[in-house]
Structures are given as structure tokens and as C-alpha cells.
C-alpha atoms as a PDB file:
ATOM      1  CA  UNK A   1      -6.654-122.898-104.628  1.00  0.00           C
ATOM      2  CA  UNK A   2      -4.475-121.069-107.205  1.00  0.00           C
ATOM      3  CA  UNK A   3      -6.147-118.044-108.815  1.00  0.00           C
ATOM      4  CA  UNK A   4      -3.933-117.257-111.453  1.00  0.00           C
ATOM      5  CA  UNK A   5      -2.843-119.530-114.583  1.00  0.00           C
ATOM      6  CA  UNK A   6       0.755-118.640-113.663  1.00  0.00           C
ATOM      7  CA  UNK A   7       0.385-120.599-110.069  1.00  0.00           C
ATOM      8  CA  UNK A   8      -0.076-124.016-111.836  1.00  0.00           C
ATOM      9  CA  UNK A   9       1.836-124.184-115.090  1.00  0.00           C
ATOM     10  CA  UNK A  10       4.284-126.562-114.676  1.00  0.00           C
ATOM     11  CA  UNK A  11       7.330-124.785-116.032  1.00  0.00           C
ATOM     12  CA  UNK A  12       6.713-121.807-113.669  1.00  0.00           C
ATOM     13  CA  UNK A  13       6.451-124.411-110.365  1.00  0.00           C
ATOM     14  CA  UNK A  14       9.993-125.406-112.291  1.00  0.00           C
ATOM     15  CA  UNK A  15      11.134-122.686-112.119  1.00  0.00           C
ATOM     16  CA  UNK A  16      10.095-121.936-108.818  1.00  0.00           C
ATOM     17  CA  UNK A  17      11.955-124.937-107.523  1.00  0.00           C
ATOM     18  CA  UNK A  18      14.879-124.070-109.107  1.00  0.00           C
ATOM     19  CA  UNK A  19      15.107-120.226-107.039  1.00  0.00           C
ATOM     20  CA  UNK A  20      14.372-122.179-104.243  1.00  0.00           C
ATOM     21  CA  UNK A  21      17.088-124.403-103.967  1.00  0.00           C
ATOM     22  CA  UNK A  22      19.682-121.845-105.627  1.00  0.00           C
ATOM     23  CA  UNK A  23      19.015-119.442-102.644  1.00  0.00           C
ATOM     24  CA  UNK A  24      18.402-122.218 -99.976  1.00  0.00           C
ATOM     25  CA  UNK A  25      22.518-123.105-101.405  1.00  0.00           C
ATOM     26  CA  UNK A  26      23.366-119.631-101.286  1.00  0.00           C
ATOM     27  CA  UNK A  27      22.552-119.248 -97.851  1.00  0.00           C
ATOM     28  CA  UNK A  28      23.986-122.931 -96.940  1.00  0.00           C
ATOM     29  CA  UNK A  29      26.902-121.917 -98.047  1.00  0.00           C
ATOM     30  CA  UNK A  30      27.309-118.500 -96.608  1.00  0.00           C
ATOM     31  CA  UNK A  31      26.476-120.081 -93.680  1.00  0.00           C
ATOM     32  CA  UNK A  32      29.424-122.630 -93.514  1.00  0.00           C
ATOM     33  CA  UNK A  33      31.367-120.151 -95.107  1.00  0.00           C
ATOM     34  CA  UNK A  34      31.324-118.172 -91.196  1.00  0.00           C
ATOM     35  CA  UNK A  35      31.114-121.034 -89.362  1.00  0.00           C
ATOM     36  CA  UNK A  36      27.335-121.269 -88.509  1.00  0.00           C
ATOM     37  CA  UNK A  37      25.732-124.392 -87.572  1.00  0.00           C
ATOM     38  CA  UNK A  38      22.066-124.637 -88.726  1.00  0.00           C
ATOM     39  CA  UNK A  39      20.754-124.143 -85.197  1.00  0.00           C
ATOM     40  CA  UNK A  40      23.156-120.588 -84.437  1.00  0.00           C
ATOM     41  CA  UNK A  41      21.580-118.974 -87.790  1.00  0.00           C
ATOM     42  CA  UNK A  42      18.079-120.172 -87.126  1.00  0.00           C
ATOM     43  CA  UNK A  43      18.637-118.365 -83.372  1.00  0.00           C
ATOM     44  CA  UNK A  44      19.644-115.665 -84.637  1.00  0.00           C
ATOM     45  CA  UNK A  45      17.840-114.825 -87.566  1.00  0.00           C
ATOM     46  CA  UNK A  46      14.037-116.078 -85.363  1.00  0.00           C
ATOM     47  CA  UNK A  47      13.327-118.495 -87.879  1.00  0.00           C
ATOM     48  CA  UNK A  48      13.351-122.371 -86.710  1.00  0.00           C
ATOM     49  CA  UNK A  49      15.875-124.794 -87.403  1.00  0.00           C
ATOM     50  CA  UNK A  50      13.200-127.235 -89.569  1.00  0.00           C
ATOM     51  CA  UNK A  51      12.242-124.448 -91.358  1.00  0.00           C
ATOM     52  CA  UNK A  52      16.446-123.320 -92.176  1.00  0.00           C
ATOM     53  CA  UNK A  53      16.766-126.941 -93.258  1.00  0.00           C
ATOM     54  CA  UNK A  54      13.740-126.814 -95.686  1.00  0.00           C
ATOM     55  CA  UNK A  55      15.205-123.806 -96.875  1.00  0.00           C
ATOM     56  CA  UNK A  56      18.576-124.888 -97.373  1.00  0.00           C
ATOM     57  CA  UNK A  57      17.859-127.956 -99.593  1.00  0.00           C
ATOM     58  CA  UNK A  58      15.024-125.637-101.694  1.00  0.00           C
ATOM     59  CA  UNK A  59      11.991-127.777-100.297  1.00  0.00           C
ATOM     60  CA  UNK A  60      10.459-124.559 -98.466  1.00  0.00           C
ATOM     61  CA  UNK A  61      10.378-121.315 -99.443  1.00  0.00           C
ATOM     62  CA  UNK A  62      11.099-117.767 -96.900  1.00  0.00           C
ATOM     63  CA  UNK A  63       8.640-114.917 -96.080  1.00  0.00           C
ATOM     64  CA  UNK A  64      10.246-111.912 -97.253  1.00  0.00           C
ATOM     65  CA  UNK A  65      11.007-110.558 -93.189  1.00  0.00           C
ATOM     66  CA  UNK A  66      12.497-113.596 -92.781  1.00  0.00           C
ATOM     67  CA  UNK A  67      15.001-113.565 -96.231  1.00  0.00           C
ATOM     68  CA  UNK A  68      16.431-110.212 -94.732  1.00  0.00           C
ATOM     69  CA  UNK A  69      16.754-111.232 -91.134  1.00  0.00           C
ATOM     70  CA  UNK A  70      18.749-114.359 -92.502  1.00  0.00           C
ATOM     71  CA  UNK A  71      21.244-111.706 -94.366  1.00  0.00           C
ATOM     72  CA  UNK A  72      21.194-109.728 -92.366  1.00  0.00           C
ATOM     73  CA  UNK A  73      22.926-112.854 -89.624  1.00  0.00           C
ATOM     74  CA  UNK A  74      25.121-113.926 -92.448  1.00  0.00           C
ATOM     75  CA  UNK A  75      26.269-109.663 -92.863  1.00  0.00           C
ATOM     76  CA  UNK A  76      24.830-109.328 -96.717  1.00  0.00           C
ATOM     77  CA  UNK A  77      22.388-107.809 -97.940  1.00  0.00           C
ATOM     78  CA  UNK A  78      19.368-109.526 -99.176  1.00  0.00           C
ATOM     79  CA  UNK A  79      19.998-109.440-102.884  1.00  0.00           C
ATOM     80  CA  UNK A  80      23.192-111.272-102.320  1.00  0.00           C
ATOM     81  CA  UNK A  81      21.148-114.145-101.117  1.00  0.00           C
ATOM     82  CA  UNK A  82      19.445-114.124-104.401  1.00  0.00           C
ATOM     83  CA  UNK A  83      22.308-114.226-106.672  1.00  0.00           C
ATOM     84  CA  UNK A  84      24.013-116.905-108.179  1.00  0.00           C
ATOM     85  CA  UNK A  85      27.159-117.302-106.291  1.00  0.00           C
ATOM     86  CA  UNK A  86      30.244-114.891-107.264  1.00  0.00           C
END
């Protein structure tokens, strides 16, 4: 159960959403950008490949470990990950 007034107004879940899917495409795209099929980065990086695919279309979010052993597959740094793309 949310504690805070911040966990349930709608425009912050919006928002949320929204930094979801931009990284989840950031990383979907670094990944095909180097040739990685889902299942190579989620071998690599420890996470599974239904949780890469949540990720990638912005329906699940990442533990923090796991946003820097995902850039640190792809060879960026973390911050890259959650930038809008260059």
C-alpha cells in the first residue's frame, strides 16, 4: 500500500510510465545497435529474458544493480541509459 501522496497521483504514475518506456527504448536500441538478441543481454547482464522484454517495452521497471549491469553489457555507463537518445 502506497505511503506517500506522490505514489498514487496519477500524473506522477504518468510520468513514471513515460521513464519507463524511454529507458526500456534506450536500452532496446543500444541493444540492436551491437547486435544483441534479447536472450545474449539478459545472459550477460543476470537478469531474465521476461524481465529484458518487460523492460524494453516500459511495462516493468529495473532494480538499480540491475540498470548498471545492463550498461555495463551494452559498454555505457548508466546515465546514458537514462538519457534521451543523442
Amino acid at each position: 500500500m502506497p505511503t506517500r501522496p506522490s505514489q498514487v497521483d496519477p500524473s506522477r504514475l504518468e510520468a513514471w510510465a513515460r521513464h519507463r518506456k524511454a529507458v526500456g527504448h534506450r536500452i532496446r536500441t543500444l541493444r540492436i545497435e551491437q547486435g544483441l538478441t534479447q536472450e545474449a543481454l539478459a545472459l550477460e547482464s543476470g537478469v531474465t529474458r521476461n524481465v529484458l522484454i518487460q523492460v524494453e517495452h516500459g511495462r516493468r521497471g529495473l532494480l538499480y544493480e540491475r540498470l548498471f549491469d545492463i550498461a555495463y553489457v551494452l559498454g555505457v555507463e548508466a546515465g546514458e541509459l537514462l538519457s534521451p537518445e543523442q
